[in-house]
Protein backbone atom coordinates (compact mmCIF):
# COMPACT_ATOMS: atom_id res chain seq x y z
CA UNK A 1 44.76 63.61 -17.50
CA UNK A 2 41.55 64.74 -19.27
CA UNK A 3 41.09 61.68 -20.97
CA UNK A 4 41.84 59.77 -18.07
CA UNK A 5 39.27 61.02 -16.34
CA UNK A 6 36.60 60.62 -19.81
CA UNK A 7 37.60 57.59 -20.74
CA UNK A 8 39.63 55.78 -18.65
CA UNK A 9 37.34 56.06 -15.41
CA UNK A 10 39.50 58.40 -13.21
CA UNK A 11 37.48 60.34 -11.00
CA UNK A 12 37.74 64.24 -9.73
CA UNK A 13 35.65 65.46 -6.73
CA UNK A 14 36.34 68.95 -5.31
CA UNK A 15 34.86 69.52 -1.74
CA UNK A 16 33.51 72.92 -1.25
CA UNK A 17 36.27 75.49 -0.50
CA UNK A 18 38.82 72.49 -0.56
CA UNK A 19 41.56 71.40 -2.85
CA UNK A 20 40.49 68.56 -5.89
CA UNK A 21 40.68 64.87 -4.62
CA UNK A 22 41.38 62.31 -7.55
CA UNK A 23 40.48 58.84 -7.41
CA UNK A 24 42.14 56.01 -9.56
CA UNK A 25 39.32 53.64 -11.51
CA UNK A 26 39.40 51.10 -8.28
CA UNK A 27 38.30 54.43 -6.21
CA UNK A 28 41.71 54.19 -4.37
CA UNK A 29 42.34 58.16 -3.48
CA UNK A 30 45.58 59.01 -5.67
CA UNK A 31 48.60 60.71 -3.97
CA UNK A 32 49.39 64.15 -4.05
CA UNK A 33 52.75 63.68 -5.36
CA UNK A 34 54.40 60.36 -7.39
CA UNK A 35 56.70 58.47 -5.56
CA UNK A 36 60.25 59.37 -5.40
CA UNK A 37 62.74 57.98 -7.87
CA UNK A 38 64.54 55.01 -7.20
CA UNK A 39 68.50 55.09 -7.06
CA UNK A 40 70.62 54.59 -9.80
CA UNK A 41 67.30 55.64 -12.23
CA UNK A 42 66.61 58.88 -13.69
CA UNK A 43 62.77 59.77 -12.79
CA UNK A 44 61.91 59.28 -16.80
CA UNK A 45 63.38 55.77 -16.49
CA UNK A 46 61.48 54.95 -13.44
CA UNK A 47 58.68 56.14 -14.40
CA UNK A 48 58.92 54.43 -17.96
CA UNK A 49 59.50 51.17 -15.68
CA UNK A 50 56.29 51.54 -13.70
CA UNK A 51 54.36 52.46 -16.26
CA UNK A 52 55.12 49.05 -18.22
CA UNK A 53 54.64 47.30 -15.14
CA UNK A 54 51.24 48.38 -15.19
CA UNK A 55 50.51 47.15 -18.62
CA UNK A 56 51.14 51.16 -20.03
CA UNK A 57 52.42 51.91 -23.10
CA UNK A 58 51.80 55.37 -24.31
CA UNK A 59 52.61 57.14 -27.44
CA UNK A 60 52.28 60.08 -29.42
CA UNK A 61 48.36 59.54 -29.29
CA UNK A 62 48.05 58.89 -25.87
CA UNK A 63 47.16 62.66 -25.39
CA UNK A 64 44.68 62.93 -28.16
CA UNK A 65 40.49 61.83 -28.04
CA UNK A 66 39.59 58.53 -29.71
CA UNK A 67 37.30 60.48 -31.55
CA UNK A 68 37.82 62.42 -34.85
CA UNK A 69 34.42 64.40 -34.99
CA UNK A 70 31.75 65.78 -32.75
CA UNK A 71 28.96 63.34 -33.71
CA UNK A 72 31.55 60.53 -32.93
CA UNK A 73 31.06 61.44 -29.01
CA UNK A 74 28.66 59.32 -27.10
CA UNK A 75 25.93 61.16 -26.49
CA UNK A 76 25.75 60.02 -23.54
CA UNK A 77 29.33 61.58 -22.23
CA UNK A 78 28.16 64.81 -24.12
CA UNK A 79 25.28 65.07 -21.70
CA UNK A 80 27.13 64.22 -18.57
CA UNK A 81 29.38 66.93 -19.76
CA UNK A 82 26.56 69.47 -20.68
CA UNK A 83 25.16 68.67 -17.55
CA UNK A 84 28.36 69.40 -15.11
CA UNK A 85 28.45 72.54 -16.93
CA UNK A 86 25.51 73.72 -16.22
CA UNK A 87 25.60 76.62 -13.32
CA UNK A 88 22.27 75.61 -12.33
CA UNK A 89 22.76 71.64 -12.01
């Protein structure tokens, strides 16, 4: 999920007080659980179903950065990050 939301243009916005909202890359609000199952599949099948029918094929690197160093970041993404981490905006 981190690198969905770096790279992939996912979205997180947490109201004041509230619980996080996520947003897919169209900005449709994602739900707060995945859909159920269907019959006759186990949940790994189903979701290994949907996820080709939506062109994803992950693998062991899936959960790593496309980067190997620090000065291979953008610096552009390391200053939107700086920035969101700053206490004082």
């Amino acid at each position: 999920h981190h690198r969905a939301v770096h790279e992939e243009g996912f979205r997180v916005e947490m109201p004041p007080g509230g619980r996080p909202n996520f947003y897919d890359p169209r900005g449709l609000p994602l739900p707060d659980a995945p859909p159920l199952a269907r019959a006759g599949m186990s949940p790994v099948q189903w979701l290994i179903r949907q996820n080709r029918l939506r062109g994803v094929r992950p693998t062991f690197l899936t959960a790593g950065t496309t980067w190997r160093r620090h000065s291979d970041i953008p610096w552009e993404l390391e200053a939107r990050a700086r920035e969101a981490l700053d206490p004082n905006g």
